[in-house]
C-alpha atoms as a PDB file:
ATOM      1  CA  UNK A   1      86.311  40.450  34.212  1.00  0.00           C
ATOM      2  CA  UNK A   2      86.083  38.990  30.297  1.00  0.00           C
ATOM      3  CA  UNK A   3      85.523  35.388  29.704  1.00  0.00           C
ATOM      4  CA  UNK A   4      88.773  35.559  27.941  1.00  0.00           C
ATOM      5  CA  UNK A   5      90.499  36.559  31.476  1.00  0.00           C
ATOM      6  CA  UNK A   6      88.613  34.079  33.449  1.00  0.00           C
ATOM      7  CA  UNK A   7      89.968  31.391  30.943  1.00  0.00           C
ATOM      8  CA  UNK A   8      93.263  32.444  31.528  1.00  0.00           C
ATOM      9  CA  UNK A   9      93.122  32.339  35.000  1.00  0.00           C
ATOM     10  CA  UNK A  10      91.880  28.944  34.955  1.00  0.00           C
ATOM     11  CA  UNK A  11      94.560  27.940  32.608  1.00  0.00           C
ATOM     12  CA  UNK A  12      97.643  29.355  34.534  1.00  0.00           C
ATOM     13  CA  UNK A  13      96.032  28.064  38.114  1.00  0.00           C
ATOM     14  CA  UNK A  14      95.543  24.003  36.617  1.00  0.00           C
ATOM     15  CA  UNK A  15      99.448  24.735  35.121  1.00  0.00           C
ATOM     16  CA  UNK A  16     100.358  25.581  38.596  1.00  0.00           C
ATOM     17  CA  UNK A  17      98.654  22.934  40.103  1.00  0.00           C
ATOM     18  CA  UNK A  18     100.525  20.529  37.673  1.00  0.00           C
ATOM     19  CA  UNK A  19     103.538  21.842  38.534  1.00  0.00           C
ATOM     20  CA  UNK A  20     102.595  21.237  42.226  1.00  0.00           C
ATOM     21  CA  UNK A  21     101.800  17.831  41.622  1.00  0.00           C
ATOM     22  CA  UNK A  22     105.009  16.889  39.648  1.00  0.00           C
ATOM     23  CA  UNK A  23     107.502  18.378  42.237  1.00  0.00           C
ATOM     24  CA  UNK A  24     105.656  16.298  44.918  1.00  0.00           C
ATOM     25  CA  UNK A  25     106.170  13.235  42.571  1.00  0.00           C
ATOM     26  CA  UNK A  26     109.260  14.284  41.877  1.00  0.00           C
ATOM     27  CA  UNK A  27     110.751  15.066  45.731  1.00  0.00           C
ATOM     28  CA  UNK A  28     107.653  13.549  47.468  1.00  0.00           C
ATOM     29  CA  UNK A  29     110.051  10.891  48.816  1.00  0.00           C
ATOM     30  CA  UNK A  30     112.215  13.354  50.532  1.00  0.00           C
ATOM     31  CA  UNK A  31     109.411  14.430  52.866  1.00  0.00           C
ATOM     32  CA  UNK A  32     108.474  10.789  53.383  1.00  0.00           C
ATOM     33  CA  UNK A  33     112.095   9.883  54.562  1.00  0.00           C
ATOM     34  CA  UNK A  34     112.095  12.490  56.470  1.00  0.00           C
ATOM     35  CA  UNK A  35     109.217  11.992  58.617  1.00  0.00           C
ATOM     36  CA  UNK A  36     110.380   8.229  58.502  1.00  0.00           C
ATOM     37  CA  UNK A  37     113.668   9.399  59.853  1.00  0.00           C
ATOM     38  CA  UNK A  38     112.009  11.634  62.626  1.00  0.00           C
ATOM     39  CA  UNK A  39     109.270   8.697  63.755  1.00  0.00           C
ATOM     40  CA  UNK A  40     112.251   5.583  63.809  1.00  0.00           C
ATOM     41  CA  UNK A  41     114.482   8.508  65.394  1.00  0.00           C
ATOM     42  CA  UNK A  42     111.714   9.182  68.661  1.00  0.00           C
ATOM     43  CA  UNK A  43     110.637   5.553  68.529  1.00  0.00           C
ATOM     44  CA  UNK A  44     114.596   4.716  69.027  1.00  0.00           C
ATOM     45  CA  UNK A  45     115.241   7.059  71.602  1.00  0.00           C
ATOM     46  CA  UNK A  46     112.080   5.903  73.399  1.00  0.00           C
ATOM     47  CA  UNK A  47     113.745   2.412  73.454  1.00  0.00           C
ATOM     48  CA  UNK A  48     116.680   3.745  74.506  1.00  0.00           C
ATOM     49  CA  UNK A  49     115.027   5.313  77.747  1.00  0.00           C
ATOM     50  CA  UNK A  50     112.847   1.899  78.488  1.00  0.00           C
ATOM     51  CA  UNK A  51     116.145  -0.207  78.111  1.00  0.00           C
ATOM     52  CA  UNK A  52     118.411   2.256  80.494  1.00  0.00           C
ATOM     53  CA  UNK A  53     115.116   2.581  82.850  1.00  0.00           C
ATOM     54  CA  UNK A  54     115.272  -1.787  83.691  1.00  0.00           C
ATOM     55  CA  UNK A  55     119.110  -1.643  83.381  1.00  0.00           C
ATOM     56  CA  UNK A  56     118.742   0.626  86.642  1.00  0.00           C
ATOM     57  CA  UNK A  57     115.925  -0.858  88.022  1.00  0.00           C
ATOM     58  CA  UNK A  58     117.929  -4.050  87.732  1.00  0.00           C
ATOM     59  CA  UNK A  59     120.895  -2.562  89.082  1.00  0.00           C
ATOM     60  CA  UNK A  60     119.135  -1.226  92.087  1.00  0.00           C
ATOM     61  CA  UNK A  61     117.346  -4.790  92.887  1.00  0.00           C
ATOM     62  CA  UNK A  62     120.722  -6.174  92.730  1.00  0.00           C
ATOM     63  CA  UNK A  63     122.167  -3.818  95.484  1.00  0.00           C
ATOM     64  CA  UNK A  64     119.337  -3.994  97.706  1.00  0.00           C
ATOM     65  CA  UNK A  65     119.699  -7.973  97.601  1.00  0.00           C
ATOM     66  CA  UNK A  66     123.114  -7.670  98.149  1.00  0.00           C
ATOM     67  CA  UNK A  67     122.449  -5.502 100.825  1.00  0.00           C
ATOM     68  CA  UNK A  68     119.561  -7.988 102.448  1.00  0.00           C
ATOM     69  CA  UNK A  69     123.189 -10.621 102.659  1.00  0.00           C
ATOM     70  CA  UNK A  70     124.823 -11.298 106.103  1.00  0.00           C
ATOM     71  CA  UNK A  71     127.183  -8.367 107.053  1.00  0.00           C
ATOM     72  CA  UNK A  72     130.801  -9.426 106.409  1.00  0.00           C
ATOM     73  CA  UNK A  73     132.066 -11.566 103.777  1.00  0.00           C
ATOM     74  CA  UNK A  74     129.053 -13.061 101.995  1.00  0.00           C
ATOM     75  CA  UNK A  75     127.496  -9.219 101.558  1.00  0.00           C
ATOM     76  CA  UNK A  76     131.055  -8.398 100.226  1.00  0.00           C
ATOM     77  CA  UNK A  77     130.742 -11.162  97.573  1.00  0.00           C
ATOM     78  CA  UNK A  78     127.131 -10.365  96.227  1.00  0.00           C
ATOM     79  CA  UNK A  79     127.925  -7.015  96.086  1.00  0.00           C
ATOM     80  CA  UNK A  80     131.723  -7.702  94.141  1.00  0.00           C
ATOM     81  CA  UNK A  81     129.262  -9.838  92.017  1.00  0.00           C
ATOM     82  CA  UNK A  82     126.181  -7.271  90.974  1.00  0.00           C
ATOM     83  CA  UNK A  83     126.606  -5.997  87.077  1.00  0.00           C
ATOM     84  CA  UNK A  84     127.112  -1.916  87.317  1.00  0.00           C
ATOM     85  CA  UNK A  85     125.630  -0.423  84.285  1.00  0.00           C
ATOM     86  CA  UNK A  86     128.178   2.089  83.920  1.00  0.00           C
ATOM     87  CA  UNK A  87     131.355   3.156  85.299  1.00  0.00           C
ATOM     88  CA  UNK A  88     129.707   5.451  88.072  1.00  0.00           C
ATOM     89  CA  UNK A  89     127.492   2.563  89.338  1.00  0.00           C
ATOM     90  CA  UNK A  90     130.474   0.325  89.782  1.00  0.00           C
ATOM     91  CA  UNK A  91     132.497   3.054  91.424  1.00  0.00           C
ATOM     92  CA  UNK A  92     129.467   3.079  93.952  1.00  0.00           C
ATOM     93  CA  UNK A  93     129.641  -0.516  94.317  1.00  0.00           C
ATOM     94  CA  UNK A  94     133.259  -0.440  95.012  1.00  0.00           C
ATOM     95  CA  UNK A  95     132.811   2.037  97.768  1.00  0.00           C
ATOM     96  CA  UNK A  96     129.523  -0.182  99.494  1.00  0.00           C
ATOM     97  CA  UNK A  97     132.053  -3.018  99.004  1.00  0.00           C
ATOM     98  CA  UNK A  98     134.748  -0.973 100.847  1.00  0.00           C
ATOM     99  CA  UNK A  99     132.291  -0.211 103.362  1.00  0.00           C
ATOM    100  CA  UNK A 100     131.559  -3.453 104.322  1.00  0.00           C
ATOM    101  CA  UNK A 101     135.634  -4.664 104.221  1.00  0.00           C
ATOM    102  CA  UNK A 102     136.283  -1.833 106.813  1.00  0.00           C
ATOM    103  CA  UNK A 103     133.397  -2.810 109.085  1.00  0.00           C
ATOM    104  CA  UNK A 104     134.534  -6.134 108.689  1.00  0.00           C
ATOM    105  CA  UNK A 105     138.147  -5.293 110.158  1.00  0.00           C
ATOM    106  CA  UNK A 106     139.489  -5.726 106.829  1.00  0.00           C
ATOM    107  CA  UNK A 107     141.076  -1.601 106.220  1.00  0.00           C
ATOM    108  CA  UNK A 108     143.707  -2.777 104.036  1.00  0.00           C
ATOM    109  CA  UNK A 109     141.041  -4.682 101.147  1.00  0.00           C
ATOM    110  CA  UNK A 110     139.146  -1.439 102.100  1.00  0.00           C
ATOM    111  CA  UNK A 111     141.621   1.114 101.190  1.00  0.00           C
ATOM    112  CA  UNK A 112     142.666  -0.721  97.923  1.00  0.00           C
ATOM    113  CA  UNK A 113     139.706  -1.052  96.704  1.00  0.00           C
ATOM    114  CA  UNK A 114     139.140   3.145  96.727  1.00  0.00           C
ATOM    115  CA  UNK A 115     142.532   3.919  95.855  1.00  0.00           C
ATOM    116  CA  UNK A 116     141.275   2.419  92.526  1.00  0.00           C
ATOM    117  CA  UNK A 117     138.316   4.531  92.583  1.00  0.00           C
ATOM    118  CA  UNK A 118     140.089   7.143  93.176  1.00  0.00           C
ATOM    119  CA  UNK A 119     143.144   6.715  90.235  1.00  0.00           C
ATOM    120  CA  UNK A 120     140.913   5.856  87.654  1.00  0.00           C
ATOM    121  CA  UNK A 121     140.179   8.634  85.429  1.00  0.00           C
ATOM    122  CA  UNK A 122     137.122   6.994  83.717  1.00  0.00           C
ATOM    123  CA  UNK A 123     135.226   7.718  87.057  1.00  0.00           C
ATOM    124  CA  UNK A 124     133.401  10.983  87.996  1.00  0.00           C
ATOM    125  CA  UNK A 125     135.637  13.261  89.626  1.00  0.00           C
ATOM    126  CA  UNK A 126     133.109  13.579  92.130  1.00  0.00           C
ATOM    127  CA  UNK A 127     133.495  10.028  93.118  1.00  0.00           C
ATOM    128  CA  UNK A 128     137.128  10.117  92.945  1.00  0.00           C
ATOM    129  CA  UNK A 129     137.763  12.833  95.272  1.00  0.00           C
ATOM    130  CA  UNK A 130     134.809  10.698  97.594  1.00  0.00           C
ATOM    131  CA  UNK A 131     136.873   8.017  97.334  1.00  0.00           C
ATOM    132  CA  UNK A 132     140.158   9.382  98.173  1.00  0.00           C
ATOM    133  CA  UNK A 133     138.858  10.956 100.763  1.00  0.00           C
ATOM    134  CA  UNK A 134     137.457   7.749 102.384  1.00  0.00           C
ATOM    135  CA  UNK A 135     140.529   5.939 101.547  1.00  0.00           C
ATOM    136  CA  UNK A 136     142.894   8.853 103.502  1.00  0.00           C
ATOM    137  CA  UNK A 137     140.042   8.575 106.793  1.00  0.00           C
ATOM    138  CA  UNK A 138     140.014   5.059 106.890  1.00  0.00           C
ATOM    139  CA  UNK A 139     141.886   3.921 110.394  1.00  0.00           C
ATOM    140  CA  UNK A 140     144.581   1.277 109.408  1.00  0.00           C
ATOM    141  CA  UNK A 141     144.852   2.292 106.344  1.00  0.00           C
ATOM    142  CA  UNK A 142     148.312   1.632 105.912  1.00  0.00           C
ATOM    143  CA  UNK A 143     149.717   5.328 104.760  1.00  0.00           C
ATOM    144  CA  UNK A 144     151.761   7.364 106.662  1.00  0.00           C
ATOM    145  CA  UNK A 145     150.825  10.696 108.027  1.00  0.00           C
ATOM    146  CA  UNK A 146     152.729  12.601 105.423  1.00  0.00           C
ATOM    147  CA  UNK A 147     151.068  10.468 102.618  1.00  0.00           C
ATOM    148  CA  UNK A 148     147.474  11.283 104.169  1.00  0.00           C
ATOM    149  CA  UNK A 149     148.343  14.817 105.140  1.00  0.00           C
ATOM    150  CA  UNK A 150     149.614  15.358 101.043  1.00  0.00           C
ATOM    151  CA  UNK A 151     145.984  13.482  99.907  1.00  0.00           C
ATOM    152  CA  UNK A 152     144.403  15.446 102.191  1.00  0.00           C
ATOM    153  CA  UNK A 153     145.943  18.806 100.776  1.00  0.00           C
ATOM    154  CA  UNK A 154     144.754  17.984  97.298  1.00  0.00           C
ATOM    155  CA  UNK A 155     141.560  17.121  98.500  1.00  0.00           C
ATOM    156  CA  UNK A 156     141.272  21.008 100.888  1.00  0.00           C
ATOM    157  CA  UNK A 157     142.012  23.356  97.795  1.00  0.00           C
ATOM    158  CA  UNK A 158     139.107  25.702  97.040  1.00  0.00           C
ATOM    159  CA  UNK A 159     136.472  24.803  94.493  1.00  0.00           C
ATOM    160  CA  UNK A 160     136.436  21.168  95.793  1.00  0.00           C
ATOM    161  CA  UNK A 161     133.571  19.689  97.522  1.00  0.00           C
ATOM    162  CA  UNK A 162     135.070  17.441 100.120  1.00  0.00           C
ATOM    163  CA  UNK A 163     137.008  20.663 100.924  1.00  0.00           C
ATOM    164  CA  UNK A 164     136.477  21.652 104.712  1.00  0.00           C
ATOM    165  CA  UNK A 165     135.839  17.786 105.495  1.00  0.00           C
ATOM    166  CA  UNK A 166     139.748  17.657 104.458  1.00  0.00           C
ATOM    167  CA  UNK A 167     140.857  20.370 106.538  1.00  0.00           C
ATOM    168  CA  UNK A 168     139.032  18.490 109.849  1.00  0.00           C
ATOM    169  CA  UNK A 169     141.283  15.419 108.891  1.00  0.00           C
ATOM    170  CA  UNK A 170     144.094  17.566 108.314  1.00  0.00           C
ATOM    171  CA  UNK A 171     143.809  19.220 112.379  1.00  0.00           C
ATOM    172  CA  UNK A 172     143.504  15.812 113.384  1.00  0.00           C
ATOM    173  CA  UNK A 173     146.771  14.844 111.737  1.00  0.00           C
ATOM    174  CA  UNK A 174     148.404  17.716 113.185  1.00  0.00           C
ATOM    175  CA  UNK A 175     147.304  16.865 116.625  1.00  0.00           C
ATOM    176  CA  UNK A 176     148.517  13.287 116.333  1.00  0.00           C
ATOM    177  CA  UNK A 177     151.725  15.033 115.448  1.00  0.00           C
ATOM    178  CA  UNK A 178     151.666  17.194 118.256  1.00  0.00           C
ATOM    179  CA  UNK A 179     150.999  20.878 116.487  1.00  0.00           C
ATOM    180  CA  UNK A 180     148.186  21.656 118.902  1.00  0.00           C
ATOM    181  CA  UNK A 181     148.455  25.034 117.642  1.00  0.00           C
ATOM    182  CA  UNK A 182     148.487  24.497 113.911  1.00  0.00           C
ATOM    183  CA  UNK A 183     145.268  22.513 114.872  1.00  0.00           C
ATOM    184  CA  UNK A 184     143.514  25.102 116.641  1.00  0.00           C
ATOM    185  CA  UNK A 185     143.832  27.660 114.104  1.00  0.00           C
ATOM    186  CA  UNK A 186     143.050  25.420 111.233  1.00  0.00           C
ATOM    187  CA  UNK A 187     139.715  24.435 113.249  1.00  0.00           C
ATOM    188  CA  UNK A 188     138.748  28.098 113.459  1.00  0.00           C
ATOM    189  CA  UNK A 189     139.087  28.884 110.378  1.00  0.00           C
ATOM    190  CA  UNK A 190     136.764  26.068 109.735  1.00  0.00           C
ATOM    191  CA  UNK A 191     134.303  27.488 112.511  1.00  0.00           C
ATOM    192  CA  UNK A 192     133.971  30.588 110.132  1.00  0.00           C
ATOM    193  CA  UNK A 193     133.907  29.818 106.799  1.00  0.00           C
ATOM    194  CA  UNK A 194     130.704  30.559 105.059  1.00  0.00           C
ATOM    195  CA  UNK A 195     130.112  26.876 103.860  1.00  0.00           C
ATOM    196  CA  UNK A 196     130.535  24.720 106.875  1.00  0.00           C
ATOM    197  CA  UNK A 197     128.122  22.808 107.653  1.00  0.00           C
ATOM    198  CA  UNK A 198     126.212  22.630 111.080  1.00  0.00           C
ATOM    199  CA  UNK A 199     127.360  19.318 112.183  1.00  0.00           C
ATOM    200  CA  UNK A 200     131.123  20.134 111.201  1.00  0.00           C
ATOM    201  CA  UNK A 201     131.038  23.356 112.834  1.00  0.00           C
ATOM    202  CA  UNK A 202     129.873  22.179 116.427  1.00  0.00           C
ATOM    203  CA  UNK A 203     132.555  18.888 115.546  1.00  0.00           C
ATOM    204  CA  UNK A 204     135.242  21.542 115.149  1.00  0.00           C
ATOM    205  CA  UNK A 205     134.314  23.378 118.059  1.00  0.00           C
ATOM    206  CA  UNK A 206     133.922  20.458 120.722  1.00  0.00           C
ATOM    207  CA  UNK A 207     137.667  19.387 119.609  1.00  0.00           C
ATOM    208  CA  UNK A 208     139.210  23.351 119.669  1.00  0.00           C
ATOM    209  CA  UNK A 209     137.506  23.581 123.612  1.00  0.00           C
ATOM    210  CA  UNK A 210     138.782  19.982 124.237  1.00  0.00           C
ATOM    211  CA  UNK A 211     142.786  20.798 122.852  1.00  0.00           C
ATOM    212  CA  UNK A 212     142.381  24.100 125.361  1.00  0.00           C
ATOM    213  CA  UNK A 213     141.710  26.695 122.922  1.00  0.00           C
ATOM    214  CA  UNK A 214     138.848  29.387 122.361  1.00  0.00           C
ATOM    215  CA  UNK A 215     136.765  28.579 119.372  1.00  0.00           C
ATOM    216  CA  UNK A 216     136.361  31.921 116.659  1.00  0.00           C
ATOM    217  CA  UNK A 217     132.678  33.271 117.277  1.00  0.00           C
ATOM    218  CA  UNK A 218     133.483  34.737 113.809  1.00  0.00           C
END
């Protein structure tokens, strides 16, 4: 290679560094934002995390000193007073509140109290359809077999969880009304469906031998 060429190539590579240098000072600032924007952005989100972390540590102190209360009305009352951090915790609240009204001979405060859980759409369906179900098994609850057995249907239709826990209350309905047969064959089909559980299977079982029927070996 010439001298001429080697001078040229030293020419045209300080021309592009130039260039280099004047689009950094021109758009250097974007790049700074931008890691700015992702460091305040992780650092934020970090916050986030350490601030929901104590707002459920809090919460959980809370219950368990609730909790640590005399069973009956004073337990009710700490745990009616604890701060929920979100919808779902207070919806759990409200259920340990029930809890304690129903073992406190109080079904009525009990049942009113998951009713609302279980009409108000802000709440996990999951906790609704928990709550409903508590509110249609609770004795004294004030509804009539018709309005329980109707709950209960919603509650037994496939694809929901509480599903086969609705169809034991529903036999039990029907043998308070009398259908011992209805009962039985509900029960069974219980005894063989693929998702009941051990405990609800031998439950189901005890009460088909004990109405005089002949429980499904499947």
């Amino acid at each position: 290679m010439s001298d001429t060429d080697s001078f040229i190539d030293e020419v045209t590579e300080e021309v592009r560094r130039d260039k280099l240098f004047a689009t950094f000072r021109k758009y250097g600032w974007i790049a700074v934002v931008a890691v700015l924007a992702l460091v305040g952005g992780a650092a934020w989100r970090e916050y986030q995390k350490v601030q929901a972390d104590a707002r459920s540590q809090a919460f959980g102190d809370a219950v368990l000193a609730a909790l640590d209360k005399p069973a009956g009305a004073e337990r009710v009352a700490a745990l009616a007073a604890v701060e929920a951090p979100n919808v779902g915790g207070r919806a759990v609240l409200d259920m340990m509140e029930a809890a304690e009204q129903s073992s406190a001979d109080n079904p009525t405060a009990a049942a009113e109290l998951l009713s609302a859980i279980a009409s108000n759409g802000e709440v996990p369906a999951i906790y609704r359809d928990i709550a409903s179900f508590k509110a249609l098994s609770l004795p004294g609850n004030g509804q009539s077999a018709e309005d329980r057995r109707i709950g209960l249907e919603a509650l037994a239709i496939p694809g929901k969880p509480l599903r086969l826990l609705a169809e034991e209350q529903l036999a039990l309905i029907e043998i308070e009304a009398g259908e011992t047969a209805a009962a039985i064959d509900r029960l069974n089909a219980i005894l063989v469906d693929s998702e009941v559980s051990a405990g609800l299977r031998r439950r189901a079982a005890q009460l088909i031998v004990a109405l005089g029927g002949i429980p499904d070996a499947g």
